[in-house]
Protein backbone atom coordinates (compact mmCIF):
# COMPACT_ATOMS: atom_id res chain seq x y z
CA UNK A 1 -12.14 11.53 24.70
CA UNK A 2 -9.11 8.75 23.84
CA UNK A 3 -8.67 6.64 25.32
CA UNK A 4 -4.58 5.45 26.34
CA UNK A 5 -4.42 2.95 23.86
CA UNK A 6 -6.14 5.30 21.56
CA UNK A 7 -3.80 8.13 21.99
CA UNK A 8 -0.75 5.47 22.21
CA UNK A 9 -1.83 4.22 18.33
CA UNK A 10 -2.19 8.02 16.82
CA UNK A 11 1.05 8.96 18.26
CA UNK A 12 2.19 5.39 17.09
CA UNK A 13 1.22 7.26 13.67
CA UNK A 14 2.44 10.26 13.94
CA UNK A 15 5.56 9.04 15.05
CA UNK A 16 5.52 7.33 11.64
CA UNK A 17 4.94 10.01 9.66
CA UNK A 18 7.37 11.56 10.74
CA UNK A 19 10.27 9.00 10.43
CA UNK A 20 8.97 8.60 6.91
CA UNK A 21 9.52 12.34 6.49
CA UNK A 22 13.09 12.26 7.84
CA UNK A 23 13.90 9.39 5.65
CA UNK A 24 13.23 11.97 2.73
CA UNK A 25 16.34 13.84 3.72
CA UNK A 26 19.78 14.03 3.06
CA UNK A 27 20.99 13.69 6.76
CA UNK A 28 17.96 10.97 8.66
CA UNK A 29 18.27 11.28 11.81
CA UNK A 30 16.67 7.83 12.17
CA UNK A 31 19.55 6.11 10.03
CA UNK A 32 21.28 3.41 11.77
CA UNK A 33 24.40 2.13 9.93
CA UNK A 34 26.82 -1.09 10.70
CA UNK A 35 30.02 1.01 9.15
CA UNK A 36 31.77 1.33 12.52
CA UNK A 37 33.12 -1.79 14.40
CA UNK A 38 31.66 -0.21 18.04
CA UNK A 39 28.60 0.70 16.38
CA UNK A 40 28.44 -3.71 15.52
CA UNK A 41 29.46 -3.75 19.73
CA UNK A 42 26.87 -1.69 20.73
CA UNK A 43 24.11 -3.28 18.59
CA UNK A 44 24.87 -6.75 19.49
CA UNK A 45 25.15 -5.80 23.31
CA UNK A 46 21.72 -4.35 23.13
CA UNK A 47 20.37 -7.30 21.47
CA UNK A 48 21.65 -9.42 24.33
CA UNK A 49 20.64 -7.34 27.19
CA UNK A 50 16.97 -7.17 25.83
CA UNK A 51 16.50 -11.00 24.12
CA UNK A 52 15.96 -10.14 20.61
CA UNK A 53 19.41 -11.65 19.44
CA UNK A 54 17.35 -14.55 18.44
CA UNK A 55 15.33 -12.39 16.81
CA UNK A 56 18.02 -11.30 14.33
CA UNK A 57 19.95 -14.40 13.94
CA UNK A 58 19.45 -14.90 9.90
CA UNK A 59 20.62 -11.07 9.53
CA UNK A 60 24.39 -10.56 9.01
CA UNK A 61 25.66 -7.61 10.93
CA UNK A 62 28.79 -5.49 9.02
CA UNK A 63 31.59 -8.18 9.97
CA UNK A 64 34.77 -6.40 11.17
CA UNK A 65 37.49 -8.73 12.99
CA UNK A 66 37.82 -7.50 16.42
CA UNK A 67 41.32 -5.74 16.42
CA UNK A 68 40.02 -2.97 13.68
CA UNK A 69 39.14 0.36 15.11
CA UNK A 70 36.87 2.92 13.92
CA UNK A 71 39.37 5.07 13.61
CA UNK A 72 40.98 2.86 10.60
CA UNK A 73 37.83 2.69 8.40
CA UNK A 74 37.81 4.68 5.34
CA UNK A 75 34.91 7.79 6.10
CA UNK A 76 34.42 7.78 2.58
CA UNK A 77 33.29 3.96 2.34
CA UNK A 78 29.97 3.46 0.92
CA UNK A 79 27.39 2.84 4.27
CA UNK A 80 25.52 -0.54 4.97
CA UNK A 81 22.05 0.16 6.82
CA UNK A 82 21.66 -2.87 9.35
CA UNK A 83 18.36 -4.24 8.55
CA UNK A 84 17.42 -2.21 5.25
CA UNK A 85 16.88 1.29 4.09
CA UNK A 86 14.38 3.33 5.37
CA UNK A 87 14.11 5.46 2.43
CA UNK A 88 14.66 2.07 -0.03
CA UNK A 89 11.50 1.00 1.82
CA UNK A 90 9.27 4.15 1.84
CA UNK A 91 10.42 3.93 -2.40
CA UNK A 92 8.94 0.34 -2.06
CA UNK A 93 5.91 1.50 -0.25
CA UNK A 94 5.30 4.19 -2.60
CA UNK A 95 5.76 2.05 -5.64
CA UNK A 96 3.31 -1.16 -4.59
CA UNK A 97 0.84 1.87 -3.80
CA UNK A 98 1.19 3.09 -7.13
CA UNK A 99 0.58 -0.20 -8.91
CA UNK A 100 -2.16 -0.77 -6.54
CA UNK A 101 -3.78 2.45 -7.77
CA UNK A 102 -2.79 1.33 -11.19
CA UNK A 103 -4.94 -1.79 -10.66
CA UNK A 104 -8.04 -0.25 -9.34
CA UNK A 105 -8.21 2.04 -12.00
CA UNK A 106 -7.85 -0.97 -14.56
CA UNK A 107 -10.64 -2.58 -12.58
CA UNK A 108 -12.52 0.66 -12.79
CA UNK A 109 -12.19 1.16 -16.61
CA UNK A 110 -13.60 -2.82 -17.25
CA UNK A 111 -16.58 -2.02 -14.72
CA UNK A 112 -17.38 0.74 -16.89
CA UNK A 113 -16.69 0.49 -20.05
CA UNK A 114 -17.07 -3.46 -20.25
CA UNK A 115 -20.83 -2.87 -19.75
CA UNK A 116 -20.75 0.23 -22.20
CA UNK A 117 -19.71 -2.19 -25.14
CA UNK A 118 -21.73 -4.58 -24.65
CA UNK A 119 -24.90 -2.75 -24.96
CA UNK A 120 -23.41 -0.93 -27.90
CA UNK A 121 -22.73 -4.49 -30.07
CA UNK A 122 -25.76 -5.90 -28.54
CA UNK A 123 -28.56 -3.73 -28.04
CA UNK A 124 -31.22 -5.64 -26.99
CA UNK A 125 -33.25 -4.87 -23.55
CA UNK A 126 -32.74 -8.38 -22.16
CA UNK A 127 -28.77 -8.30 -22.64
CA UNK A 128 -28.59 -4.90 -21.34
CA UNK A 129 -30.68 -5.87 -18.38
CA UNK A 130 -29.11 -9.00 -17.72
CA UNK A 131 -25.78 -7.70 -18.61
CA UNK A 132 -26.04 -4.20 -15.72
CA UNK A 133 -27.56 -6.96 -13.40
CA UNK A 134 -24.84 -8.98 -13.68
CA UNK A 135 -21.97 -6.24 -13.46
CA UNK A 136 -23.45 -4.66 -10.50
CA UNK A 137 -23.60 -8.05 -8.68
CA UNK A 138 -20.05 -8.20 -9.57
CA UNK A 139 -19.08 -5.01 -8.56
CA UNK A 140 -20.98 -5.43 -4.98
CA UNK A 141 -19.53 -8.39 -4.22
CA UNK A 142 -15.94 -6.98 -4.77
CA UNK A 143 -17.00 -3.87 -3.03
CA UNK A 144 -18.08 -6.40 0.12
CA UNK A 145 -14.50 -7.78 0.24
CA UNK A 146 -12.47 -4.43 0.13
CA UNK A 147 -14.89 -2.22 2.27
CA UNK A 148 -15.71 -2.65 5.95
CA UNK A 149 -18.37 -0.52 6.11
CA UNK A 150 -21.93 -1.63 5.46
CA UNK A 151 -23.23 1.74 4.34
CA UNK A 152 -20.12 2.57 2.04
CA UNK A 153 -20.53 -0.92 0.02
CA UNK A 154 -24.26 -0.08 -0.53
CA UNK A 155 -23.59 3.54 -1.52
CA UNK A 156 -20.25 2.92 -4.16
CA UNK A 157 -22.74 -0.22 -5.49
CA UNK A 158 -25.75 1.81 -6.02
CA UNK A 159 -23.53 4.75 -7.50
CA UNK A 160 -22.06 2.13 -10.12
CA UNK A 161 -25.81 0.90 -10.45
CA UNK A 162 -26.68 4.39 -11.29
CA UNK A 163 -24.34 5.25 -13.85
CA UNK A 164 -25.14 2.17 -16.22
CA UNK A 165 -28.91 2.77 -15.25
CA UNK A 166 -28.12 5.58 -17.59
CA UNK A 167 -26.02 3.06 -20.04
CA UNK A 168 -29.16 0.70 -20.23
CA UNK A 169 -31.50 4.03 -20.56
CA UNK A 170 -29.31 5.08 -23.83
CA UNK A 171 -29.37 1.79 -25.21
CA UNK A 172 -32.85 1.51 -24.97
CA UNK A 173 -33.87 4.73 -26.01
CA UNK A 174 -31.67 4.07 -29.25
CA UNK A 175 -32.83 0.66 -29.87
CA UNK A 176 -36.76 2.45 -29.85
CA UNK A 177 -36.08 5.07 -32.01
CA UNK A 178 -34.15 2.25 -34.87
């Protein structure tokens, strides 16, 4: 059963998920702009009334002198988000996650094939032994800093073991029959 702190952080989520969802439309609901002088009122009266002016001080609301009137403001004026773009932000997201991906997969290609050619252009038993031993030391110890889970950083390490087990079995089994 959840707990209320429990429940409070997957609704936190949820709640998340879907913002990042209506950012993906035309019309977000969630879309605070500073285009309308009372809109600039209303925000810096609520940031009074609860103490987070201070909080905001280095941000530059949209500056409109006090006698203009929403009324007078062009509705066809290109609109200024107050703190940033949601949707500029979930692009952000998106793209840092892509790189990241990007990076692991680069990391994944050297932990594999980086082993491969080195038993290929050196095929003795004590480079390919000391060579696996030496990657899969490697591989735990970065394994160890990006999982928290005990039984997941000896299961992805003895996976990685296994599959140039089978490197160091074809390099042997070549280097017997030359």
């Amino acid at each position: 059963m959840l707990g209320l702190t429990d429940h409070l952080k997957v609704q936190a989520v949820r709640d998340f998920d879907y913002m990042t969802e209506c950012s993906k439309r035309e019309r977000d609901p969630f879309r605070a702009t500073g285009e309308y002088y009372t809109d600039k009122l209303a925000l810096e009266r609520i940031l009074a009334d609860t103490g987070l002016r201070s909080d905001f001080e280095g941000l530059e609301l949209q500056n409109y002198s006090s006698h203009l009137r929403w009324e007078t403001l062009d509705p066809d004026a290109p609109r200024a988000t107050i703190l940033g773009n949601r949707t500029a932000n979930v692009n952000v997201l998106a793209t840092r996650a892509f790189y990241w991906r990007l990076g692991i997969a680069g990391l994944s290609a050297a932990f594999l094939l980086g082993p491969m050619w080195m038993m290929a252009y050196s095929p003795k038993r004590a480079t390919a032994l000391w060579g696996t031993t030496s990657c899969v030391l490697v591989f735990g110890l970065v394994m160890a800093s990006w999982l928290e889970r005990d039984a997941e950083v000896m299961s992805n390490t003895a996976a990685y073991a296994a599959v140039l087990v089978v490197f160091v079995g074809l390099t042997l089994e070549n280097t017997a029959k030359s």
